[in-house]
N, C-alpha and C. Protein backbone atom coordinates (compact mmCIF):
# COMPACT_ATOMS: atom_id res chain seq x y z
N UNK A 1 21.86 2.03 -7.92
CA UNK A 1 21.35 3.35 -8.16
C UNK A 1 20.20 3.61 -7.18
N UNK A 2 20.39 4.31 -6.44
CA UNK A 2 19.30 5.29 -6.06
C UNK A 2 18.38 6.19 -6.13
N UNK A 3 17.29 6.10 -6.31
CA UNK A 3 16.35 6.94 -6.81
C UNK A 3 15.48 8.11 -5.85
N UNK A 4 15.94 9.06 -5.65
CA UNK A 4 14.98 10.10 -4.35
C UNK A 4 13.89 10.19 -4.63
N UNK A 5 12.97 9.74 -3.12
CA UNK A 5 11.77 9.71 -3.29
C UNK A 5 11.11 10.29 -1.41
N UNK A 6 9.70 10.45 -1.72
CA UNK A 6 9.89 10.73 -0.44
C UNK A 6 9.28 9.67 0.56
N UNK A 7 8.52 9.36 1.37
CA UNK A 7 8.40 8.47 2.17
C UNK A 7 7.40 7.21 1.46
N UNK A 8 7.74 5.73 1.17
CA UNK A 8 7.38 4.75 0.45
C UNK A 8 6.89 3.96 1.69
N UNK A 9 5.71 3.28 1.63
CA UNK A 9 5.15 2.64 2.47
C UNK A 9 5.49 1.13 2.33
N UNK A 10 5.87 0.00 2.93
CA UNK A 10 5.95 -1.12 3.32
C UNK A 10 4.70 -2.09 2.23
N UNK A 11 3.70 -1.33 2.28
CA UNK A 11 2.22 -1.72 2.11
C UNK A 11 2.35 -0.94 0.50
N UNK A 12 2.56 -0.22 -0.21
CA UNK A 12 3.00 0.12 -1.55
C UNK A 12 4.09 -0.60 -2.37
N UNK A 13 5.27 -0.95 -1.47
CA UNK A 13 6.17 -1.97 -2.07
C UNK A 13 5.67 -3.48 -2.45
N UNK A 14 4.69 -4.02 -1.27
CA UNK A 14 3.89 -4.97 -1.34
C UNK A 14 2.59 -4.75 -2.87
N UNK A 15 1.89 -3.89 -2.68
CA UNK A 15 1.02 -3.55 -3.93
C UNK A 15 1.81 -3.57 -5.33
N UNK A 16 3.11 -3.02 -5.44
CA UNK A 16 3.95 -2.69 -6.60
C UNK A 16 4.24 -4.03 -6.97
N UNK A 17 4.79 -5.12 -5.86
CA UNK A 17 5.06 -6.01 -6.10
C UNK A 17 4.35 -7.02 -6.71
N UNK A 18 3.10 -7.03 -6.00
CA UNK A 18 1.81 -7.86 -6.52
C UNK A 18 1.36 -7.44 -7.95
N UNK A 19 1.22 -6.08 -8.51
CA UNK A 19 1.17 -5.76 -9.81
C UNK A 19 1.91 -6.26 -10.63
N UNK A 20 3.22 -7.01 -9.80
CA UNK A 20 4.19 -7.42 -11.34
C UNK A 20 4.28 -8.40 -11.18
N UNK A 21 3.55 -9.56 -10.47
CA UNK A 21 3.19 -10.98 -10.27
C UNK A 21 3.44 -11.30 -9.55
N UNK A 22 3.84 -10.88 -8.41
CA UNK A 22 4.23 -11.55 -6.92
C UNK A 22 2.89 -12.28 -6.66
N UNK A 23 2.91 -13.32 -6.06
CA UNK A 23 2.15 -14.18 -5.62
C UNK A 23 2.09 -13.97 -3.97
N UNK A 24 1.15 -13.38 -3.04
CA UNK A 24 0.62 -12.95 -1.91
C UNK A 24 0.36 -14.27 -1.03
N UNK A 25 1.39 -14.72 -0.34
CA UNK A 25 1.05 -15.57 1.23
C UNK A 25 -0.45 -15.91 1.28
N UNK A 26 -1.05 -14.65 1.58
CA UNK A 26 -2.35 -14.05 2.44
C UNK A 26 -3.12 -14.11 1.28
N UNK A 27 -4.65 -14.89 1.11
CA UNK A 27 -5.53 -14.83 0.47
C UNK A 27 -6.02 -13.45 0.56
N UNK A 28 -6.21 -12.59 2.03
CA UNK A 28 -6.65 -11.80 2.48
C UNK A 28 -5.63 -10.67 2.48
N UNK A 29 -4.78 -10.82 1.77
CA UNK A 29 -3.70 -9.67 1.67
C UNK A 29 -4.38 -8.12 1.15
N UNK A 30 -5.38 -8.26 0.21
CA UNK A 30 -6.04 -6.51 -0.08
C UNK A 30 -6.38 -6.20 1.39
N UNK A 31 -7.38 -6.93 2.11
CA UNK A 31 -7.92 -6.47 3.26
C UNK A 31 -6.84 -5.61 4.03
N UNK A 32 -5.62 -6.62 4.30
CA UNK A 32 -4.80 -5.89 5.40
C UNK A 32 -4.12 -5.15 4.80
N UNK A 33 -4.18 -5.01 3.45
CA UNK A 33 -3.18 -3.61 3.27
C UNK A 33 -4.15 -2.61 3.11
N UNK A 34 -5.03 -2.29 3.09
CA UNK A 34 -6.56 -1.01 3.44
C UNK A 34 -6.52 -1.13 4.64
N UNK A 35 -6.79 -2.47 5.55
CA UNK A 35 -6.99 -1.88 6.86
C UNK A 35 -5.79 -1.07 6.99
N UNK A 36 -4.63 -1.50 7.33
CA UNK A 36 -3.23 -0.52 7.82
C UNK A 36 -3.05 0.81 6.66
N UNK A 37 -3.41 0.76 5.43
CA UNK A 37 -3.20 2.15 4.88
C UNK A 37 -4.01 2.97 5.89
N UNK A 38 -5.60 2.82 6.07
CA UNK A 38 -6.61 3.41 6.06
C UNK A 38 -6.44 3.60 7.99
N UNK A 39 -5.72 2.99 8.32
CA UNK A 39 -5.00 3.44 9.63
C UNK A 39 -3.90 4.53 9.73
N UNK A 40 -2.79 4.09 9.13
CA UNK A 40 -2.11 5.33 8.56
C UNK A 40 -2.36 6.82 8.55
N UNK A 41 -3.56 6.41 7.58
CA UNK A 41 -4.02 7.46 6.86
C UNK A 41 -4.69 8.55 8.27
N UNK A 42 -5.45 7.99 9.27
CA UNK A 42 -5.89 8.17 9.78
C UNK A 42 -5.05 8.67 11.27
N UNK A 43 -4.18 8.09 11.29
CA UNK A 43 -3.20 8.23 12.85
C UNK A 43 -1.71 8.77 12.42
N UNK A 44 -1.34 8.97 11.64
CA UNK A 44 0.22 9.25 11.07
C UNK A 44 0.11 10.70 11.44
N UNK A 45 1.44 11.08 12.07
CA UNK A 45 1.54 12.17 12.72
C UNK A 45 2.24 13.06 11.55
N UNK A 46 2.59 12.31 10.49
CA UNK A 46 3.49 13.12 9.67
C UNK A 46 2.83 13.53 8.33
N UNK A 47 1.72 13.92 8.46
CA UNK A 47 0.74 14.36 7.42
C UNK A 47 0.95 13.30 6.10
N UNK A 48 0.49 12.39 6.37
CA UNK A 48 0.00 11.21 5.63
C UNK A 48 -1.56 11.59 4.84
N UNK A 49 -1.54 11.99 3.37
CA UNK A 49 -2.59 12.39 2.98
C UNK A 49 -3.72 11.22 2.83
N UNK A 50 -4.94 11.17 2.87
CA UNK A 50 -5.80 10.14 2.91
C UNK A 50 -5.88 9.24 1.54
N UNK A 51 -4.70 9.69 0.35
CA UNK A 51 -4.76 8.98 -0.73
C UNK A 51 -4.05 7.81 -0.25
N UNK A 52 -3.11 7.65 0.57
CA UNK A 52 -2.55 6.34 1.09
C UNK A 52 -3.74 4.50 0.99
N UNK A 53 -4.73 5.37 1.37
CA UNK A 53 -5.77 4.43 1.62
C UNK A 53 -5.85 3.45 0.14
N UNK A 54 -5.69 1.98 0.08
CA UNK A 54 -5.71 1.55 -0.82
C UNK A 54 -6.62 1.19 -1.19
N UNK A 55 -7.27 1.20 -2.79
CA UNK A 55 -8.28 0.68 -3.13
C UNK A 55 -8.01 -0.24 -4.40
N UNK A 56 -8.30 -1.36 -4.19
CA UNK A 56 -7.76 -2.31 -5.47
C UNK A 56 -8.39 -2.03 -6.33
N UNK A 57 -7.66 -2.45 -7.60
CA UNK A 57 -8.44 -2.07 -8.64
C UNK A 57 -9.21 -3.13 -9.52
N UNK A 58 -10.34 -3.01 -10.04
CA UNK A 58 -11.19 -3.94 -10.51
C UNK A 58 -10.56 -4.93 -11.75
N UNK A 59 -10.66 -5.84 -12.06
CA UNK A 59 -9.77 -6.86 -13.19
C UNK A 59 -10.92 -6.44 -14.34
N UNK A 60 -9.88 -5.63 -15.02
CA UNK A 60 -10.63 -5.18 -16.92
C UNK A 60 -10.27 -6.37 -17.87
């Protein structure tokens, strides 16, 4: 099944994934997915709104 959506980032599949326990290679994996959102966000010719930019969220 396919679900329409509109453009899904590489770096969101990675975040989605990590939310449901994926275990991250990269100790430093938040860093590089902010740096490259917050690049994105910044250089994407295809109106990439600046919410892309990831910000982890604090452990409640």
């Amino acid at each position: 099944m396919h679900i329409p959506s509109g453009r899904v980032l590489i770096e969101d599949v990675l975040i989605f994934a990590h939310e449901r326990g994926a275990v991250p290679l990269n100790e430093n994996w938040e860093a590089v997915v902010s740096r490259v959102k917050q690049r994105i966000a910044e250089e994407a010719t295809w109106g990439a709104p600046s919410s892309l930019i990831y910000r982890s969220q604090p452990d409640t």
